[in-house]
C-alpha atoms as a PDB file:
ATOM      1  CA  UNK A   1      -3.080  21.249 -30.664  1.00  0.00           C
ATOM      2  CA  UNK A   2      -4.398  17.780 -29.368  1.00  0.00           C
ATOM      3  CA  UNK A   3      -4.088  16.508 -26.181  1.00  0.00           C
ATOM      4  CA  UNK A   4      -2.904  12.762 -26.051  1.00  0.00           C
ATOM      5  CA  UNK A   5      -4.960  11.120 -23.232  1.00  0.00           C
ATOM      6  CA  UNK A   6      -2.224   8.897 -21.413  1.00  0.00           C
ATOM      7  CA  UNK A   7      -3.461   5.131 -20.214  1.00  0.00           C
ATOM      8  CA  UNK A   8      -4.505   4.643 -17.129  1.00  0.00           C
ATOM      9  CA  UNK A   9      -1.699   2.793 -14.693  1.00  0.00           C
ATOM     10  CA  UNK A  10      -3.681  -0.632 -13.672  1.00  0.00           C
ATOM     11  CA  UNK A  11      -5.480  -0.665 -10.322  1.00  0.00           C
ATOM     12  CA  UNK A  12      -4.248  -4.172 -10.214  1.00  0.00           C
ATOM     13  CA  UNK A  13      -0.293  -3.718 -11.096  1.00  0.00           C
ATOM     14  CA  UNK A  14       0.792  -3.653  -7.504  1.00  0.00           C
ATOM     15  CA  UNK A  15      -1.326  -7.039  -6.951  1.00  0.00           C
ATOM     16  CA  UNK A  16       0.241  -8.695  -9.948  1.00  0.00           C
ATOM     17  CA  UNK A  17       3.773  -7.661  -8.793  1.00  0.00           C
ATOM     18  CA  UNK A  18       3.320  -9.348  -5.437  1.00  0.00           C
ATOM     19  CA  UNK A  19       2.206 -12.240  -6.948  1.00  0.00           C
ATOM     20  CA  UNK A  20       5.098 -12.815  -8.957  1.00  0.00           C
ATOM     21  CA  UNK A  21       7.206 -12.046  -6.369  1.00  0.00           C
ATOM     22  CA  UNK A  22       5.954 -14.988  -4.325  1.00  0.00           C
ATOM     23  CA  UNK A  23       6.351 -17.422  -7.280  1.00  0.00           C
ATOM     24  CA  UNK A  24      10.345 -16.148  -7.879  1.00  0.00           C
ATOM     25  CA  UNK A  25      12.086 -19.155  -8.346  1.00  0.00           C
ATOM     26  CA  UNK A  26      15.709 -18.276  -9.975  1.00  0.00           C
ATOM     27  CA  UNK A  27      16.995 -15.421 -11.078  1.00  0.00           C
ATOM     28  CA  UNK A  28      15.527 -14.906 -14.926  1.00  0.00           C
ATOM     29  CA  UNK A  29      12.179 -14.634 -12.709  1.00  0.00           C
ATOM     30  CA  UNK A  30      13.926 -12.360 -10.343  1.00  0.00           C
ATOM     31  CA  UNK A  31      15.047  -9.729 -13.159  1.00  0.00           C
ATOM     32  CA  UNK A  32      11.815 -10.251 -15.263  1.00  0.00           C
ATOM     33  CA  UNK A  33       9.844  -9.227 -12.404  1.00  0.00           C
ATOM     34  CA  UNK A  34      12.666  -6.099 -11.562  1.00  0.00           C
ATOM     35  CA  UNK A  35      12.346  -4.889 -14.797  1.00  0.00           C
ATOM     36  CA  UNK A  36       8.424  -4.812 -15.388  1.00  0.00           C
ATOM     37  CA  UNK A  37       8.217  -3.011 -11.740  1.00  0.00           C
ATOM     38  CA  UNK A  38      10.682  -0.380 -12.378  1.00  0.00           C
ATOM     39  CA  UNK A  39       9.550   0.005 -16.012  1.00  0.00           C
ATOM     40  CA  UNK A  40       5.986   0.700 -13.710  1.00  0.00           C
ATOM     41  CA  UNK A  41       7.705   2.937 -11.724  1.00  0.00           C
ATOM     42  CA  UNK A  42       9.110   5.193 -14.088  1.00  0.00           C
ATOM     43  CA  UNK A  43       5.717   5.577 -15.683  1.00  0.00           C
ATOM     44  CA  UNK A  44       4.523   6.552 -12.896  1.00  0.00           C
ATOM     45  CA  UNK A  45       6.906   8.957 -11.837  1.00  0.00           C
ATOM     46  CA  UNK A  46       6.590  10.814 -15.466  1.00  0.00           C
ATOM     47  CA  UNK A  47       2.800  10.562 -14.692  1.00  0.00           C
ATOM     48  CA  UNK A  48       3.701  12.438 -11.690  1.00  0.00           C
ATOM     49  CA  UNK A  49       6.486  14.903 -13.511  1.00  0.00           C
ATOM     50  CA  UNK A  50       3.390  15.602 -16.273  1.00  0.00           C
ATOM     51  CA  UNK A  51       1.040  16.706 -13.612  1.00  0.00           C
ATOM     52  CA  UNK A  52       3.142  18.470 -11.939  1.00  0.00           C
ATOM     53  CA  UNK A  53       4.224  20.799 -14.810  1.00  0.00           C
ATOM     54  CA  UNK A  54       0.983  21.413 -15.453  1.00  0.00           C
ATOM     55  CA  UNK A  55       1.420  19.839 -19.315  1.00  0.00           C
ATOM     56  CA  UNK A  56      -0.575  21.195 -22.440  1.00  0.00           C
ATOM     57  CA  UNK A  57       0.613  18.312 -24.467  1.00  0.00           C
ATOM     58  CA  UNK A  58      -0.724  15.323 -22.048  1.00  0.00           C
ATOM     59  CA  UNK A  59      -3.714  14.279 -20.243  1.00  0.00           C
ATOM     60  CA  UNK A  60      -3.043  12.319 -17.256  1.00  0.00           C
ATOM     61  CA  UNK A  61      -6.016  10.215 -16.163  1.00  0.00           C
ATOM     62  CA  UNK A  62      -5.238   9.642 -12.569  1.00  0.00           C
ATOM     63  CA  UNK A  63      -5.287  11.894  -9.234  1.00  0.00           C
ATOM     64  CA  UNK A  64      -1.219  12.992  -8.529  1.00  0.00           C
ATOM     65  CA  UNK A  65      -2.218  11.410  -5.032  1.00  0.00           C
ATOM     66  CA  UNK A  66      -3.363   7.933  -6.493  1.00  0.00           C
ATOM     67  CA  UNK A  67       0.291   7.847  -8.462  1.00  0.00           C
ATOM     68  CA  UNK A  68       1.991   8.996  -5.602  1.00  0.00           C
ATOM     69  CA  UNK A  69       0.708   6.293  -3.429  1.00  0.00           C
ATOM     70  CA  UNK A  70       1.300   3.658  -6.779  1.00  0.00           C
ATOM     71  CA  UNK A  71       4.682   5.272  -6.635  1.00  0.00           C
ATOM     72  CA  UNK A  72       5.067   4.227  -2.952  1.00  0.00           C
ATOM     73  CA  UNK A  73       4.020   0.687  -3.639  1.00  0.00           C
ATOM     74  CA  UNK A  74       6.135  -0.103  -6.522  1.00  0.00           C
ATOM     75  CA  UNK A  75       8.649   1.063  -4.403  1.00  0.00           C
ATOM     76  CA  UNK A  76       8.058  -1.362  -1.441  1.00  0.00           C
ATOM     77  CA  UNK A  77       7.373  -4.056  -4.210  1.00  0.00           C
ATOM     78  CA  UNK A  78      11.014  -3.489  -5.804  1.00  0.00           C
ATOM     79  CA  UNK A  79      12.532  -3.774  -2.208  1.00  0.00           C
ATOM     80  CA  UNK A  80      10.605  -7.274  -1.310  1.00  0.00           C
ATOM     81  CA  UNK A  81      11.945  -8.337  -4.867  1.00  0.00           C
ATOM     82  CA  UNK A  82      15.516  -7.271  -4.350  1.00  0.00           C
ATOM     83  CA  UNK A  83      15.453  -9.581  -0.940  1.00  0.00           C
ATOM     84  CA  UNK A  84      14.377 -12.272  -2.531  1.00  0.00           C
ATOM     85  CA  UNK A  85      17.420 -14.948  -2.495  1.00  0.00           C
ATOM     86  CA  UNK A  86      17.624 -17.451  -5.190  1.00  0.00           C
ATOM     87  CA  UNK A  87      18.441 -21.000  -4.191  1.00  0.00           C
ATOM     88  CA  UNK A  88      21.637 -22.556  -6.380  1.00  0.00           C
ATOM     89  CA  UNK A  89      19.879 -25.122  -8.499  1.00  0.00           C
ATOM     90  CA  UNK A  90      23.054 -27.174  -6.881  1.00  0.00           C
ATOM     91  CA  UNK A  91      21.560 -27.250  -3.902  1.00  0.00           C
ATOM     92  CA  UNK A  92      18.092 -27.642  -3.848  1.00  0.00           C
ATOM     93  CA  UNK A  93      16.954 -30.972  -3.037  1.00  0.00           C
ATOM     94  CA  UNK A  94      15.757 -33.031  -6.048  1.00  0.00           C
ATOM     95  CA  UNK A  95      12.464 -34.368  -4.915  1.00  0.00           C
ATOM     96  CA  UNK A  96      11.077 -31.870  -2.456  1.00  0.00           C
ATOM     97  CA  UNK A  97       8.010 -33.900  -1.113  1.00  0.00           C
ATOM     98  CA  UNK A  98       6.016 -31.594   1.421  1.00  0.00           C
ATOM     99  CA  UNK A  99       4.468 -34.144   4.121  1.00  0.00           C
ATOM    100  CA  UNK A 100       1.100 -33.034   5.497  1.00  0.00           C
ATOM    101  CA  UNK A 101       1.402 -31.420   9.178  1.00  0.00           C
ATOM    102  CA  UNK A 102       1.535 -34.464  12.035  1.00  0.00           C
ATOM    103  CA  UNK A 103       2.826 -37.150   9.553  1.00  0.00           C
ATOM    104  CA  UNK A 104       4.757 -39.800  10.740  1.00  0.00           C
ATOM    105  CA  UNK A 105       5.918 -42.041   7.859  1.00  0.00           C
END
């Protein structure tokens, strides 16, 4: 029987989640960004399930101890996301204008 070589999880997936974070703006971002963490996150954690069975089916291509500390990021990424609070478009003002420090007018 074949093995199936598994993808790699991105060095770079933790970066991109912060990233979006920052740029949430209402709450479609909010639960697109949820959703491609925890979809992350549960790859990650079968990564982790695979290698720890010891599977003959699957060939995991990272270290149990990288995925474990991906595993502890995503986690701390889906927390920041969850405290993110989305403004009311009702209530946020309709021409923001951001003055440079020590204006006047």
């Amino acid at each position: 029987m074949m093995k199936k070589k598994l993808k790699r999880i991105p060095v770079d997936v933790v970066s991109y989640i912060q990233i979006e974070t920052e740029s949430i703006r209402d709450a479609n971002d909010k639960m697109m960004i949820s959703s491609y963490c925890l979809n992350k996150l549960e790859l990650v954690n079968w990564y982790i399930q695979l290698l720890e069975a010891g599977s003959k089916k699957y060939i995991v291509p990272q270290s149990k101890e990288y995925l474990e500390m991906t595993r502890d990021q995503l986690m701390e990424c889906h927390k920041k996301i969850m405290q993110v609070k989305i403004t009311p478009p009702g209530s946020r003002p309709i021409i923001d204008i951001q003055y440079p420090k020590g204006y006047e007018g």
